[in-house]
N, C-alpha and C. Protein backbone atom coordinates (compact mmCIF):
# COMPACT_ATOMS: atom_id res chain seq x y z
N UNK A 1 0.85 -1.19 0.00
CA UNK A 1 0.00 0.00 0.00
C UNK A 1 0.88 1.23 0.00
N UNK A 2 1.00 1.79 -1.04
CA UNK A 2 1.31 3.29 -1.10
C UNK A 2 0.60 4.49 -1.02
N UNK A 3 1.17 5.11 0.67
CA UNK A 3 0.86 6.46 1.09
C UNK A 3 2.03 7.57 0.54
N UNK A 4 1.04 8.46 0.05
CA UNK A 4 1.56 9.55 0.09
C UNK A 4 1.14 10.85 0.92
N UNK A 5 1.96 11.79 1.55
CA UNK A 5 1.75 12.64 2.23
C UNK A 5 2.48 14.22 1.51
N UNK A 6 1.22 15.07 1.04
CA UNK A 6 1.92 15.96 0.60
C UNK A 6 1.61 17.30 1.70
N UNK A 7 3.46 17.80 1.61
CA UNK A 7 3.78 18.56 2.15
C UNK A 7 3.65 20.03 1.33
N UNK A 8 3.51 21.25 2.34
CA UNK A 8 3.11 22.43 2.02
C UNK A 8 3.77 23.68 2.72
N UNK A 9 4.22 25.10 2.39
CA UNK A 9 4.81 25.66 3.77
C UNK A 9 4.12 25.85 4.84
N UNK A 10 4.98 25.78 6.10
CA UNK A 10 3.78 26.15 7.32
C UNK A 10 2.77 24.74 7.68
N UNK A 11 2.58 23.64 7.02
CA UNK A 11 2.34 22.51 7.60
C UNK A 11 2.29 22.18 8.85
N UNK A 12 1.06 21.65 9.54
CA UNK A 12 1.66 21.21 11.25
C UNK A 12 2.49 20.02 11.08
N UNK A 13 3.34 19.69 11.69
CA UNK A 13 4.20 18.67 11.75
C UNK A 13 3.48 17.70 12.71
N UNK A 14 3.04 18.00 13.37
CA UNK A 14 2.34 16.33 13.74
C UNK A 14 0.81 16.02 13.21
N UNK A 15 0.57 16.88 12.06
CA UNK A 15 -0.71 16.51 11.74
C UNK A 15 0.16 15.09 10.52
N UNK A 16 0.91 15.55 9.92
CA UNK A 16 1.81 14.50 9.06
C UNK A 16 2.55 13.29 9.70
N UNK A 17 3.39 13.83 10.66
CA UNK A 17 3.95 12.79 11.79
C UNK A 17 3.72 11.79 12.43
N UNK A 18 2.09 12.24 12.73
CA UNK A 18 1.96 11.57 13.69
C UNK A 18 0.95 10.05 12.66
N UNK A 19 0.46 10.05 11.66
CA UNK A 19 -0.31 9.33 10.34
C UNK A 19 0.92 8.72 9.53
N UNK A 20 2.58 9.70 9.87
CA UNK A 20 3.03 8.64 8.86
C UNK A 20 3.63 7.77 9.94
N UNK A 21 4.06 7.47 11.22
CA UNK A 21 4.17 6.44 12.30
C UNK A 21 3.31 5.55 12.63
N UNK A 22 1.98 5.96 12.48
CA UNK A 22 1.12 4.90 12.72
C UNK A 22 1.48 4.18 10.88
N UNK A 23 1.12 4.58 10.03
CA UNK A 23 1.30 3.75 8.52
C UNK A 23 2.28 3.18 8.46
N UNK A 24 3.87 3.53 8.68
CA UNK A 24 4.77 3.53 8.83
C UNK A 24 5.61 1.91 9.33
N UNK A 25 4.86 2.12 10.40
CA UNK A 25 4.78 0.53 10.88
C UNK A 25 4.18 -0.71 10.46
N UNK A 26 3.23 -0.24 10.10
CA UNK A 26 2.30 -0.97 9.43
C UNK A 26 2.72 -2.28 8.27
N UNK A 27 3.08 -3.37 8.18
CA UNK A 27 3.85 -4.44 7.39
C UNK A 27 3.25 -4.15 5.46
N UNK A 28 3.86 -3.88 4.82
CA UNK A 28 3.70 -3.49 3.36
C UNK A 28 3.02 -2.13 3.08
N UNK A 29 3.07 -1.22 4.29
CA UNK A 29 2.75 -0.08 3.65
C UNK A 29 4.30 1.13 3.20
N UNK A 30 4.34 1.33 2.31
CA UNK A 30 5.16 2.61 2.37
C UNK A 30 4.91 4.08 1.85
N UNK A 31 5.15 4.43 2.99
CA UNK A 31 5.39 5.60 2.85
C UNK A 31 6.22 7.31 2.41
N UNK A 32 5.42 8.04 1.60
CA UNK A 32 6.28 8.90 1.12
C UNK A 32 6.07 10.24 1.47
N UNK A 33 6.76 11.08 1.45
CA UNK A 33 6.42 12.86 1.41
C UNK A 33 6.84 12.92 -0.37
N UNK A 34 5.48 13.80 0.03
CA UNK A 34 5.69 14.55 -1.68
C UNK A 34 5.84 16.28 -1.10
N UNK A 35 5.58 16.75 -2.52
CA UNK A 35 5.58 17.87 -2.77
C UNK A 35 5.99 18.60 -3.98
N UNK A 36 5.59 19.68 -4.21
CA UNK A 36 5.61 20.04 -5.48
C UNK A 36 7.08 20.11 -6.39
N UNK A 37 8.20 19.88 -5.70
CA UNK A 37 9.53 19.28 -6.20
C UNK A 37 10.18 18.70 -4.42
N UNK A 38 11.21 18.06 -4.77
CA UNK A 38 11.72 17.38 -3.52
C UNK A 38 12.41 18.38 -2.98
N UNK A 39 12.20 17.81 -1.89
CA UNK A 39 13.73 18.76 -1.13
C UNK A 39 12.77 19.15 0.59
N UNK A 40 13.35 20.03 1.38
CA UNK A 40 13.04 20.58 2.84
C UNK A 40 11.52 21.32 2.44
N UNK A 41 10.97 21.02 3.33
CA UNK A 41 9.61 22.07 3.44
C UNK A 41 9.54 22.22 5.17
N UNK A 42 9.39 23.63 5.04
CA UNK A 42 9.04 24.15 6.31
C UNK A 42 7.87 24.14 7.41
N UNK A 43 7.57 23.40 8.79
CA UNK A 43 6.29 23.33 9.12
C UNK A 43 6.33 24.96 9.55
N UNK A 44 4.65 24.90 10.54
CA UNK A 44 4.07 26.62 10.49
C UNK A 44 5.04 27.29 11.79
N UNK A 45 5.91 26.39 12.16
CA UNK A 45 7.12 27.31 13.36
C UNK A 45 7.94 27.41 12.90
N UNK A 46 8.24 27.27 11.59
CA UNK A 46 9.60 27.70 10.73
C UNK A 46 10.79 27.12 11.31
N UNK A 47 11.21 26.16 12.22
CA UNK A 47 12.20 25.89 13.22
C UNK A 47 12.20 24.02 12.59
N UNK A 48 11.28 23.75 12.00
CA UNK A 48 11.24 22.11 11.37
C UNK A 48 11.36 22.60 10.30
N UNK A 49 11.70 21.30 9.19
CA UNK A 49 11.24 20.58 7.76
C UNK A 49 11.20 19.36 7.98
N UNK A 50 10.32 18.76 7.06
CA UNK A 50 10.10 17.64 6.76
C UNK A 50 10.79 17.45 5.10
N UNK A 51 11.93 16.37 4.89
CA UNK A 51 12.04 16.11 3.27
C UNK A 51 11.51 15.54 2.64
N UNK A 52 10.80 15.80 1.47
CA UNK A 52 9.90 15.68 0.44
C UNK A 52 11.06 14.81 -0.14
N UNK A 53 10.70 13.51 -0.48
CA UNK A 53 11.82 12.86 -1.14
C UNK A 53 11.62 12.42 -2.24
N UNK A 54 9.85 12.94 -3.30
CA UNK A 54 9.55 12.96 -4.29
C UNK A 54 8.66 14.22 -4.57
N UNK A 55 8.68 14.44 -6.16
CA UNK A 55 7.70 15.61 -6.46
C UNK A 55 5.70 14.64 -6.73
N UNK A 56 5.24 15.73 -6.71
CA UNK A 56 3.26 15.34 -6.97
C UNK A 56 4.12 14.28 -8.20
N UNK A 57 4.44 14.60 -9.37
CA UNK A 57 4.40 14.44 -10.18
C UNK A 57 4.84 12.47 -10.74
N UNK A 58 5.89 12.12 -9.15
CA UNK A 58 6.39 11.38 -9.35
C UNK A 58 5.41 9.75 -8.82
N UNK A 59 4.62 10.56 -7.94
CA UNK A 59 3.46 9.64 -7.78
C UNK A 59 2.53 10.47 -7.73
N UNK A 60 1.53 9.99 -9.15
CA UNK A 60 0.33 10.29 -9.21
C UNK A 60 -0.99 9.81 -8.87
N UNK A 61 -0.42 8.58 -8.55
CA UNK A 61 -1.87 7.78 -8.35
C UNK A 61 -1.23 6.80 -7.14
N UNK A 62 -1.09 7.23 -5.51
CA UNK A 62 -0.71 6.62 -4.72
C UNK A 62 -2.07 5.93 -4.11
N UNK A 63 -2.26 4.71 -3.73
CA UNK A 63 -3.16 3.90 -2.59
C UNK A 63 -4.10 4.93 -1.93
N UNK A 64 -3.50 5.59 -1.16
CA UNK A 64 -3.82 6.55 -0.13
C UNK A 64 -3.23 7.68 -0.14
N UNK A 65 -3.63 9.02 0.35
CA UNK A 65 -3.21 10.15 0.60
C UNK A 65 -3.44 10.63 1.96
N UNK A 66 -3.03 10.99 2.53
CA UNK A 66 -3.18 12.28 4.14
C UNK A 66 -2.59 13.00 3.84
N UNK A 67 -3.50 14.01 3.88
CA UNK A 67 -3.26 15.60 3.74
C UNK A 67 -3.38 16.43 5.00
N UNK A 68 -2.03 16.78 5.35
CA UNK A 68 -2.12 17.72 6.81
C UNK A 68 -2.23 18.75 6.04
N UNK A 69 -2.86 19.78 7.87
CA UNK A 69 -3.06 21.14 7.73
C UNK A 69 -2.20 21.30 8.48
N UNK A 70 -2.54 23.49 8.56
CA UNK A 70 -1.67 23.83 9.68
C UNK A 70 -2.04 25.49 9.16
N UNK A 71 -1.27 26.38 9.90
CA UNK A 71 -1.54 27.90 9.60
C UNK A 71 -1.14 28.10 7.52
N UNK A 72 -0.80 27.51 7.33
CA UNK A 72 -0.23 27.45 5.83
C UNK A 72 -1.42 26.71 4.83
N UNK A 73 -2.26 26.60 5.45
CA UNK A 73 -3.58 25.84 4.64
C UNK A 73 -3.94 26.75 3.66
N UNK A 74 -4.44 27.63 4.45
CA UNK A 74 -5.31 28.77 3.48
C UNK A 74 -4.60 29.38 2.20
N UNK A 75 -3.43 29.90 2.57
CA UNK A 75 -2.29 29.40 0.95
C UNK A 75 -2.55 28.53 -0.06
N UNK A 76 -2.45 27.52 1.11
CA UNK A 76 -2.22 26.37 0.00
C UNK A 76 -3.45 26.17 -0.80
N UNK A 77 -4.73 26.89 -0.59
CA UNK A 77 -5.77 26.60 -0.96
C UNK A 77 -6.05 27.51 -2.44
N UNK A 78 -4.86 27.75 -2.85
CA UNK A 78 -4.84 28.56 -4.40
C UNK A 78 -3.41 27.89 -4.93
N UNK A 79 -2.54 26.95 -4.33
CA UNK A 79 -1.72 26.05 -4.93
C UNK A 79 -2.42 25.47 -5.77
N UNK A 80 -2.59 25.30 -7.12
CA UNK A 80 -3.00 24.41 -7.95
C UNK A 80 -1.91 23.16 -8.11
N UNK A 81 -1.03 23.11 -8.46
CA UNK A 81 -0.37 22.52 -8.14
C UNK A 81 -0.56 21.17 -6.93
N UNK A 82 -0.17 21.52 -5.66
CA UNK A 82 -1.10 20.70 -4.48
C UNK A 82 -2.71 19.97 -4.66
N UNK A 83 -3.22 21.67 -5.24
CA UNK A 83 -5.11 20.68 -5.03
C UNK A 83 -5.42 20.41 -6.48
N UNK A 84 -4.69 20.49 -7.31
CA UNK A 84 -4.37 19.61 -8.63
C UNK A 84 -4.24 18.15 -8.19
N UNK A 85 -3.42 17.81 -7.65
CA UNK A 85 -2.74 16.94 -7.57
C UNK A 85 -3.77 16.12 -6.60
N UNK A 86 -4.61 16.89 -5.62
CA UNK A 86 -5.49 16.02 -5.13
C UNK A 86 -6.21 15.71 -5.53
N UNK A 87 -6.60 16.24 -6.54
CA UNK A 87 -7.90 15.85 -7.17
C UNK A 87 -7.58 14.67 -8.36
N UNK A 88 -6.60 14.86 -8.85
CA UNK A 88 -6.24 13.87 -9.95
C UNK A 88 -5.95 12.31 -8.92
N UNK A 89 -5.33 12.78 -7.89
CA UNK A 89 -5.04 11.71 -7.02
C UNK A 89 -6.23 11.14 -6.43
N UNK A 90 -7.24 11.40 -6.29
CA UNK A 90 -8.70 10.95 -5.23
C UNK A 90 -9.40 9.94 -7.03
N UNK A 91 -8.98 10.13 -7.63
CA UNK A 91 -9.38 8.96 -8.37
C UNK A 91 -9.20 7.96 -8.74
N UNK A 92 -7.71 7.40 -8.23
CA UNK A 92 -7.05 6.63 -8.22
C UNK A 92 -6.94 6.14 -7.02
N UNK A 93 -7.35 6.86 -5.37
CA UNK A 93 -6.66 6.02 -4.50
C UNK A 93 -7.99 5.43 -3.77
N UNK A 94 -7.34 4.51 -2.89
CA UNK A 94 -8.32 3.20 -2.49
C UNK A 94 -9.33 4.06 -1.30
N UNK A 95 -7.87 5.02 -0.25
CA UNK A 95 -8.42 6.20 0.79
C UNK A 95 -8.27 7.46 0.37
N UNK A 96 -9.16 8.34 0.47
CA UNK A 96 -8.51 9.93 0.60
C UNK A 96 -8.48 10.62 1.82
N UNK A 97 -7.49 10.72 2.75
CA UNK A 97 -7.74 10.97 4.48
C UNK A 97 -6.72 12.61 4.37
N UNK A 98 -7.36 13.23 5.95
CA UNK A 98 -6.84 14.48 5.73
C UNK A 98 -6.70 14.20 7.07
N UNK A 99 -5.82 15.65 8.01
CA UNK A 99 -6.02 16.02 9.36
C UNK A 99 -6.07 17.32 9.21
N UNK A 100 -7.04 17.74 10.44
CA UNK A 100 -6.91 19.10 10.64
C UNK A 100 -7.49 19.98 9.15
N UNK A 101 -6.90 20.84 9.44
CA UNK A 101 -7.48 21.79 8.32
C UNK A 101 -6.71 21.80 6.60
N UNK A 102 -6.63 19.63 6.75
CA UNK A 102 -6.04 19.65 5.75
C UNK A 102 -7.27 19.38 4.70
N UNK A 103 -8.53 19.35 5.16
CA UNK A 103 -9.88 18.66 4.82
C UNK A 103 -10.17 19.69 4.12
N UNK A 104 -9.97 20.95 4.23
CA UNK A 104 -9.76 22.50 3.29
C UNK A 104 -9.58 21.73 1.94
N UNK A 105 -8.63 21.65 1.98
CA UNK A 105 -8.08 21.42 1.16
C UNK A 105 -8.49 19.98 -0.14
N UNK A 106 -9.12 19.38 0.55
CA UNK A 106 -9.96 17.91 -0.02
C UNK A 106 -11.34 19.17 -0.59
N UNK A 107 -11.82 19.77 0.47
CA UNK A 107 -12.89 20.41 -0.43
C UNK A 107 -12.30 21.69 -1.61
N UNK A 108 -11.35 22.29 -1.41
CA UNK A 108 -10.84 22.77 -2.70
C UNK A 108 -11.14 21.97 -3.99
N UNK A 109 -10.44 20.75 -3.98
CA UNK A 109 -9.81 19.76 -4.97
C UNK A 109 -11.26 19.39 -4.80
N UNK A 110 -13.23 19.35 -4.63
CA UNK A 110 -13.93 18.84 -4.91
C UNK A 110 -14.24 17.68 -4.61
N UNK A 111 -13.35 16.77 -3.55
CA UNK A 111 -13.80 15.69 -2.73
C UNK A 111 -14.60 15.35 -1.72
N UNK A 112 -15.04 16.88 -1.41
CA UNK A 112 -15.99 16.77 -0.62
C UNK A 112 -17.56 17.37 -0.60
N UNK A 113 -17.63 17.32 -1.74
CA UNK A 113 -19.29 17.48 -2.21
C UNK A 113 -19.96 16.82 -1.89
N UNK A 114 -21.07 17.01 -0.78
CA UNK A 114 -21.72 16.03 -0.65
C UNK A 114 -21.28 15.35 0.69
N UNK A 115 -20.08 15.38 1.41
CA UNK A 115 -19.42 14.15 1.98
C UNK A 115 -19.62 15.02 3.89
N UNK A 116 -20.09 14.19 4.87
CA UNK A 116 -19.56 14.41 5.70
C UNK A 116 -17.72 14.52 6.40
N UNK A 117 -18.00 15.98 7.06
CA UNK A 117 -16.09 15.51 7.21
C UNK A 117 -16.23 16.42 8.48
N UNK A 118 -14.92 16.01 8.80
CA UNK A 118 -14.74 17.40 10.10
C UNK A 118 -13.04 17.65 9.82
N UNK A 119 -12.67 18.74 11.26
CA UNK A 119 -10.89 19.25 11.06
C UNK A 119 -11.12 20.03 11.75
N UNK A 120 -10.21 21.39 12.29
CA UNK A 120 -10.13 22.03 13.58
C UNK A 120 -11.09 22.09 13.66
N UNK A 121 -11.48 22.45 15.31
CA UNK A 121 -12.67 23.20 15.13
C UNK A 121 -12.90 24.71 15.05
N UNK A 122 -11.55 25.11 15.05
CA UNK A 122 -11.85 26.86 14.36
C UNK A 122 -12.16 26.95 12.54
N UNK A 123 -12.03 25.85 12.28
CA UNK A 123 -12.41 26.26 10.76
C UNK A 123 -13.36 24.98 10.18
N UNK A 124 -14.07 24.11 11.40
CA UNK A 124 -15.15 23.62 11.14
C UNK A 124 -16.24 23.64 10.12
N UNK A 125 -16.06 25.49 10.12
CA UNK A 125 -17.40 25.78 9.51
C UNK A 125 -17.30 25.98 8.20
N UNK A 126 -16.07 26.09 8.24
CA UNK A 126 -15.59 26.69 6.29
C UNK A 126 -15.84 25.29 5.63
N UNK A 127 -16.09 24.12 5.93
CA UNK A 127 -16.27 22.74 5.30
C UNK A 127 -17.49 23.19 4.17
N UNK A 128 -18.52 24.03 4.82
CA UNK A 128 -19.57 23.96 4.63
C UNK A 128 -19.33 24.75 2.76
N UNK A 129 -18.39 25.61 3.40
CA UNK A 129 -17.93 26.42 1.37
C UNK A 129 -17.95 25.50 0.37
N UNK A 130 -17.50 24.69 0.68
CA UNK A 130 -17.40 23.25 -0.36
C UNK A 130 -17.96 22.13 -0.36
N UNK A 131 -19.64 22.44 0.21
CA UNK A 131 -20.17 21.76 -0.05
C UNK A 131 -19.97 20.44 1.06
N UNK A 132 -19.31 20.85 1.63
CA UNK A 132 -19.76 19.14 2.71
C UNK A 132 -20.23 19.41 3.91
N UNK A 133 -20.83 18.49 4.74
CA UNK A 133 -21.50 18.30 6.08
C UNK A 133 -20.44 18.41 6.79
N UNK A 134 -20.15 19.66 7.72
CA UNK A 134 -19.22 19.60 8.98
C UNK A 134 -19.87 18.58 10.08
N UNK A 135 -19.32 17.96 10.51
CA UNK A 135 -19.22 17.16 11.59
C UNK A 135 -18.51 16.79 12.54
N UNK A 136 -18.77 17.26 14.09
CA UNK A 136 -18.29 17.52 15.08
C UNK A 136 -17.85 16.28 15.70
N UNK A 137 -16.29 15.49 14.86
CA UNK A 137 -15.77 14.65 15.58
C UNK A 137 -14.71 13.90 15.22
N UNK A 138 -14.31 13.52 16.35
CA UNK A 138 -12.81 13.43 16.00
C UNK A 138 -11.94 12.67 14.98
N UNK A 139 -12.89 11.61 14.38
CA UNK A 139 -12.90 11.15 13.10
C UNK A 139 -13.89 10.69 12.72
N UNK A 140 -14.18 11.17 10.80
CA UNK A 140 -15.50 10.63 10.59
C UNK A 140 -14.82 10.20 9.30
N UNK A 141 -15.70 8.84 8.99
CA UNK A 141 -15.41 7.95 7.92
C UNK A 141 -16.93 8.34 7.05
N UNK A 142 -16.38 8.67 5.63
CA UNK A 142 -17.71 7.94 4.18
C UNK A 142 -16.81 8.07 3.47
N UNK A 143 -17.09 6.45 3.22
CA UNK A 143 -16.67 5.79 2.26
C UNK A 143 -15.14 5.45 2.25
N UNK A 144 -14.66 5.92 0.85
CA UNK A 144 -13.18 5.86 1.39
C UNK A 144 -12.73 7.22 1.54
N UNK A 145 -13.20 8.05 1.48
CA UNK A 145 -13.00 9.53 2.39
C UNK A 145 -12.78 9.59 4.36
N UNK A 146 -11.73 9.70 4.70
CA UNK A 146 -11.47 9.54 6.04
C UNK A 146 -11.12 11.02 6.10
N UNK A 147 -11.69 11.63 7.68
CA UNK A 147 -11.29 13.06 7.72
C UNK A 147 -10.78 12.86 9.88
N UNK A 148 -9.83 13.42 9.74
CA UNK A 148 -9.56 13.62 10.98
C UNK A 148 -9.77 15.24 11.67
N UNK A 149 -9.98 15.51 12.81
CA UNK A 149 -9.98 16.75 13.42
C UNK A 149 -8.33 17.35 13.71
N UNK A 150 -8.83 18.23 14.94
CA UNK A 150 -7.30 19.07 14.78
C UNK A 150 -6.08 18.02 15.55
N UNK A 151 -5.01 18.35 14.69
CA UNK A 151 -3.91 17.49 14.76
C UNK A 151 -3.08 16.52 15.41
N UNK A 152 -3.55 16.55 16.73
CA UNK A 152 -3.24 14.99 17.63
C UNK A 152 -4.56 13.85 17.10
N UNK A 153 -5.63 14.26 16.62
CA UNK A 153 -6.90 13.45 15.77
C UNK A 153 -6.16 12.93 14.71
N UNK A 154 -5.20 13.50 14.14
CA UNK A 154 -4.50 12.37 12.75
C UNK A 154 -4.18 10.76 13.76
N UNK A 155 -3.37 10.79 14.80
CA UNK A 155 -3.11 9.58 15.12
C UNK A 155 -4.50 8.56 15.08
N UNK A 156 -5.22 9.16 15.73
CA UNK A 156 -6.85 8.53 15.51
C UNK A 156 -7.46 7.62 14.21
N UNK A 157 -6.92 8.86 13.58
CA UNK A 157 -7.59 8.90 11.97
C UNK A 157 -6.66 8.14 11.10
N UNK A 158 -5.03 7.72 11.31
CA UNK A 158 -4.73 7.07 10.90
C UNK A 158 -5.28 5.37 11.58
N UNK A 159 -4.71 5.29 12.76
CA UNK A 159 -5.31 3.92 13.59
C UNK A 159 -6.75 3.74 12.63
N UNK A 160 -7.78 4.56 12.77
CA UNK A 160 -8.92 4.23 11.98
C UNK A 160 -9.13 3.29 10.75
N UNK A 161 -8.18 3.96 9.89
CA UNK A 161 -7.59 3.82 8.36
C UNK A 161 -6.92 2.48 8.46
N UNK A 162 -5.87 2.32 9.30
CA UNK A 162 -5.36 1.15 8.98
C UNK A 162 -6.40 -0.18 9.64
N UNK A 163 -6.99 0.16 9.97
CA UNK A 163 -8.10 -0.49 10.74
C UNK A 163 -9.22 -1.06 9.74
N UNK A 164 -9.80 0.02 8.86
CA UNK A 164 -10.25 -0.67 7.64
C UNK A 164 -9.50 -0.89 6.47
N UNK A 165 -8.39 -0.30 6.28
CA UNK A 165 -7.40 -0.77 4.90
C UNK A 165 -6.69 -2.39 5.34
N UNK A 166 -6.29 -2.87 6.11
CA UNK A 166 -6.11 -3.58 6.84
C UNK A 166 -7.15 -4.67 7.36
N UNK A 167 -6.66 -4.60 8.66
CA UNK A 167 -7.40 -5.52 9.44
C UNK A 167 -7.29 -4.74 11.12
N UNK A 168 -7.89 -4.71 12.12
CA UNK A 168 -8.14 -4.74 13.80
C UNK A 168 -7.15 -4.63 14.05
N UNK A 169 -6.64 -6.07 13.84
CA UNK A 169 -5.38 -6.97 14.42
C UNK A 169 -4.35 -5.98 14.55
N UNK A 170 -4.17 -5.49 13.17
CA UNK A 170 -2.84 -4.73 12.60
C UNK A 170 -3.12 -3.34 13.37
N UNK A 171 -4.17 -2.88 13.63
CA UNK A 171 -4.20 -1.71 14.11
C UNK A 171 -3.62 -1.57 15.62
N UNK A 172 -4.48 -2.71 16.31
CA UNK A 172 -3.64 -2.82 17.35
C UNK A 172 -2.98 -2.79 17.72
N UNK A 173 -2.25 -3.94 16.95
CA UNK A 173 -0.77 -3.95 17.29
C UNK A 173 0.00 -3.08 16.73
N UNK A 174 -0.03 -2.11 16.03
CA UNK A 174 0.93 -0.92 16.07
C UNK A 174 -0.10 0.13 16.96
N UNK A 175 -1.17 0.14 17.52
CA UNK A 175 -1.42 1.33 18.75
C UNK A 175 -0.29 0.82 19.93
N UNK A 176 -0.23 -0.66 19.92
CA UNK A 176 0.50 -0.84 20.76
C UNK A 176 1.68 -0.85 20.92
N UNK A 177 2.73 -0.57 20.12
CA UNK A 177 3.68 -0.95 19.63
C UNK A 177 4.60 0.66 19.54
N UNK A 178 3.63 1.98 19.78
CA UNK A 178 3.41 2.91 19.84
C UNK A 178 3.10 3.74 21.12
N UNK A 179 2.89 2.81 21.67
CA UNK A 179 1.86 2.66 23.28
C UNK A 179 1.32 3.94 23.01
N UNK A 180 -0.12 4.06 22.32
CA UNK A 180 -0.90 5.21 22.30
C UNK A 180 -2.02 5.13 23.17
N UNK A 181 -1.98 5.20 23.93
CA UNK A 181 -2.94 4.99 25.25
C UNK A 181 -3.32 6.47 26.05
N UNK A 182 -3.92 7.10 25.41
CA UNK A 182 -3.88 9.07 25.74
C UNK A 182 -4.59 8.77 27.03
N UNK A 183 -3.70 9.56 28.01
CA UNK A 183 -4.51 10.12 29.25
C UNK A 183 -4.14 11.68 29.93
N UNK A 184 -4.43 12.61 29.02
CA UNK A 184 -3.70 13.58 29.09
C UNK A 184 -4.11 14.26 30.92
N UNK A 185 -3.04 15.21 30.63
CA UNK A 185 -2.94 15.53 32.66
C UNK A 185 -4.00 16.72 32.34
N UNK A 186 -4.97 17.23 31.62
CA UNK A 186 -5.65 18.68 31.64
C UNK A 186 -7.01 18.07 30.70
N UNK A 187 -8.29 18.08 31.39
CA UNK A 187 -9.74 17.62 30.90
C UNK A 187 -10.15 19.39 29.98
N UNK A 188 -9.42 19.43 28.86
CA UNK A 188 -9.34 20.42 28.30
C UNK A 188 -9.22 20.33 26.72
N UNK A 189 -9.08 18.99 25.99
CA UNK A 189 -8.52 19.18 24.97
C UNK A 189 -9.93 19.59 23.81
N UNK A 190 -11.08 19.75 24.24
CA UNK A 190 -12.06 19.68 23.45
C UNK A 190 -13.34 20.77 23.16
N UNK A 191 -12.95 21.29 21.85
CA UNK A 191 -13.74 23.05 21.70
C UNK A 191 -15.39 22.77 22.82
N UNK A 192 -16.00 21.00 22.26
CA UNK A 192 -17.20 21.07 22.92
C UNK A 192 -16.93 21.65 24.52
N UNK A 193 -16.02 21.23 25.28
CA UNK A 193 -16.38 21.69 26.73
C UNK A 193 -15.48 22.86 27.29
N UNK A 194 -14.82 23.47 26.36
CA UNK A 194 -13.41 24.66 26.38
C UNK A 194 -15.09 26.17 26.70
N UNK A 195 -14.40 26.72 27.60
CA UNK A 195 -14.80 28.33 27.40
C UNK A 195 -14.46 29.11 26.84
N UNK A 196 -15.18 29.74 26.00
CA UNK A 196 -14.75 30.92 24.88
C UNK A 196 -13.83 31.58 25.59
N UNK A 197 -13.09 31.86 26.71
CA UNK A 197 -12.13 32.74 26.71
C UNK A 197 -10.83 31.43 26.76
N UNK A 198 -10.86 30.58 27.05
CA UNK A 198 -9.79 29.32 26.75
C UNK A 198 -9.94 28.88 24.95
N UNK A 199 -10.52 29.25 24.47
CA UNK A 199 -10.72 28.94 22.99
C UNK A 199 -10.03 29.99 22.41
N UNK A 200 -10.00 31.26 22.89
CA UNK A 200 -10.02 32.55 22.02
C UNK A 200 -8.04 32.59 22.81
N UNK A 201 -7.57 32.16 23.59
CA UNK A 201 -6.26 31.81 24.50
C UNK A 201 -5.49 30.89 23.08
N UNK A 202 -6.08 29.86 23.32
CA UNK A 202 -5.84 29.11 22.39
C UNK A 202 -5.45 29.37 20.72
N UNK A 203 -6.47 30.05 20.60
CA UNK A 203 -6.30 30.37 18.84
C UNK A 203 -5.11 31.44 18.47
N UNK A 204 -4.80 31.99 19.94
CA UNK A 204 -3.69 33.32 19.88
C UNK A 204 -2.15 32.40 19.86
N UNK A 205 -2.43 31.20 20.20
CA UNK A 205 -1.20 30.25 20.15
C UNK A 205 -0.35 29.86 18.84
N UNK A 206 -1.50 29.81 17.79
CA UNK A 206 -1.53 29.82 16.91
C UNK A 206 -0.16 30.81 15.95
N UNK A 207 0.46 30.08 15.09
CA UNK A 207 2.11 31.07 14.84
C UNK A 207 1.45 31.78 13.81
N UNK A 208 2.21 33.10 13.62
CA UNK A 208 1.52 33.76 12.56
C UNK A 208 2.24 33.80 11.36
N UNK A 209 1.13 34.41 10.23
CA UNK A 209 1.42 34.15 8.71
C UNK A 209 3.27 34.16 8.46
């Protein structure tokens, strides 16, 4: 099974990271970074890259795709190039999965007409521009469209994925293998029970353009 993961500037790095470790492990899947030529791409703290070790061009028709977001989305959402490439790519692959506000970007490229999806929940609502059902959760599956929420939800959303591309078994045993067992120390991680002044804290965290 060939994943590809295309990279963009300003990318979150664990919306990508954390989907290509769970795949990664996974027995006959491999995995790639693309991007619109090879080489370093910068996530949205400018202090990472991730190497792109092929261009769109060099795989066009991969198995699967995950598409991270990050403050660099909305850019990327006039890359033709990128949502070229998704769109030519969503006809060929078996999954089309995103994280975060990489699901923007699936509805750019027209994959999501029609489709329930979700991704942060600060930009929840923009799903709706392109035509799809926002849905408030941390991963939602139709069909072979997989959409994850904001960016610790890719680990989710991959486990998910390999869960039906796969088998249980396999999922398991790389959650476990991973020891992803979340018990975070702060009953906070979730817009549903956050107070607008911890939401509006939050979004200022956020690195700028």
């Amino acid at each position: 099974m060939n994943v590809a993961i295309p990279l963009y500037p300003r990318f979150t790095a664990l919306d990508a990271v954390g989907p290509y470790t769970v795949l990664a492990f996974s027995p006959g899947c491999t995995v790639t970074f693309v991007a619109d030529r090879p080489g370093p791409v910068p996530d949205d703290h400018g202090t990472l890259t991730i190497n792109a070790t092929a261009s769109y061009a060099d795989l066009p028709a991969p198995d699967v795709i995950v598409v991270p977001g990050g403050s660099g989305t909305f850019d990327a959402l006039s890359d033709e190039a990128l949502v070229g490439w998704i769109r030519q790519a969503h006809e060929h692959t078996r999954w089309t999965t995103s994280v975060c506000s990489g699901s923007l970007l699936l509805g750019a490229a027209g994959v999501l007409e029609g489709v329930p999806a979700t991704s942060h929940w600060s930009v929840l609502g923009e799903l709706a521009k392109y035509g799809a059902e926002p849905v408030s959760e941390r991963v939602v599956t139709a069909g072979r469209i997989v959409t994850g929420a904001g960016v610790s939800a890719g680990i989710d959303m991959a486990l998910t994925l390999l869960g039906q591309a796969r088998d249980e078994e396999t999922a398991r045993s790389v959650q476990l293998l991973i020891e992803y067992d979340p018990q975070p120390p702060f009953d906070g991680g979730s817009a549903k029970t956050a107070s607008r002044a911890m939401m509006e804290r939050a979004l200022n965290l956020l690195p700028l353009p």
